[in-house]
Protein backbone atom coordinates (compact mmCIF):
# COMPACT_ATOMS: atom_id res chain seq x y z
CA UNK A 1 22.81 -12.11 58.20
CA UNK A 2 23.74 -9.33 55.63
CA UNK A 3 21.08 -6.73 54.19
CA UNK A 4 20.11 -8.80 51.42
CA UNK A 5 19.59 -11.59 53.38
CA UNK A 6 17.07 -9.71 55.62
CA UNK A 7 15.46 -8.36 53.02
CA UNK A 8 14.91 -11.39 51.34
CA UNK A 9 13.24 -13.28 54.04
CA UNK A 10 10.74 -10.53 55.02
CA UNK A 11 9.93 -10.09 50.91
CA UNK A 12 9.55 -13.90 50.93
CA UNK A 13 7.55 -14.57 54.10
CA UNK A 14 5.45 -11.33 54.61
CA UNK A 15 5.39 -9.84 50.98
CA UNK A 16 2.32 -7.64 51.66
CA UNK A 17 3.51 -6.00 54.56
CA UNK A 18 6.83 -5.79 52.62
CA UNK A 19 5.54 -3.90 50.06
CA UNK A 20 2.91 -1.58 52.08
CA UNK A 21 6.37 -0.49 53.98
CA UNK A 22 8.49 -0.10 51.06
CA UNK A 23 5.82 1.68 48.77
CA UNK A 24 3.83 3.70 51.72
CA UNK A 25 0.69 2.47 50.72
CA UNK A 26 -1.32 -0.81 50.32
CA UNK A 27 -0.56 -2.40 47.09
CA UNK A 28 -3.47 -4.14 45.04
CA UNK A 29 -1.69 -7.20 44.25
CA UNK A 30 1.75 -8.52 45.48
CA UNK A 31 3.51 -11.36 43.96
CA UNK A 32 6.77 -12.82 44.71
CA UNK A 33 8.86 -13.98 41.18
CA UNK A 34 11.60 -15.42 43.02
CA UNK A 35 14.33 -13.72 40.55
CA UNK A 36 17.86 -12.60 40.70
CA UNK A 37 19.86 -9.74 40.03
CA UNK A 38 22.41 -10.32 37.31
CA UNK A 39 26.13 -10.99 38.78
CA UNK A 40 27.26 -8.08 36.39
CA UNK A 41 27.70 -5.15 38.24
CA UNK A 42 25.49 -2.59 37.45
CA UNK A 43 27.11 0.74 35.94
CA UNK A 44 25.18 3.96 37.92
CA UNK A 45 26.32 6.35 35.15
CA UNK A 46 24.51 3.82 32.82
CA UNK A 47 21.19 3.54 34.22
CA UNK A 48 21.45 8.13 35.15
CA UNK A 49 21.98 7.89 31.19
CA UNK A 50 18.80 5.78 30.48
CA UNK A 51 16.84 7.59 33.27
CA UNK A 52 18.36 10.88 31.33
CA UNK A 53 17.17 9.48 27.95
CA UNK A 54 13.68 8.64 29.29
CA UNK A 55 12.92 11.83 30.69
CA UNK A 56 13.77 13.55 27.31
């Protein structure tokens, strides 16, 4: 089962325990919108260049 896989299942079947682990701290709401990342790879210099233009 690879990474994604795992991660998956635990977001899926346990989302608020999920998200307590991830975020350190009890969320008020969890919901689960069952989406997918785009097949496109994602460029890191592009998002350090939006984070970059954000932050300015």
């Amino acid at each position: 089962m690879s990474i994604d896989n795992v991660c998956r299942y635990l977001s899926e079947e346990y989302p608020e325990s999920f998200a307590t682990w991830l975020l350190d701290r009890t969320p008020a709401d969890v919901k689960d919108l069952k989406t997918e990342l785009s097949v496109e790879p994602v460029r890191a210099d592009c998002i350090i260049l939006k984070i970059c233009l954000l932050l300015n």
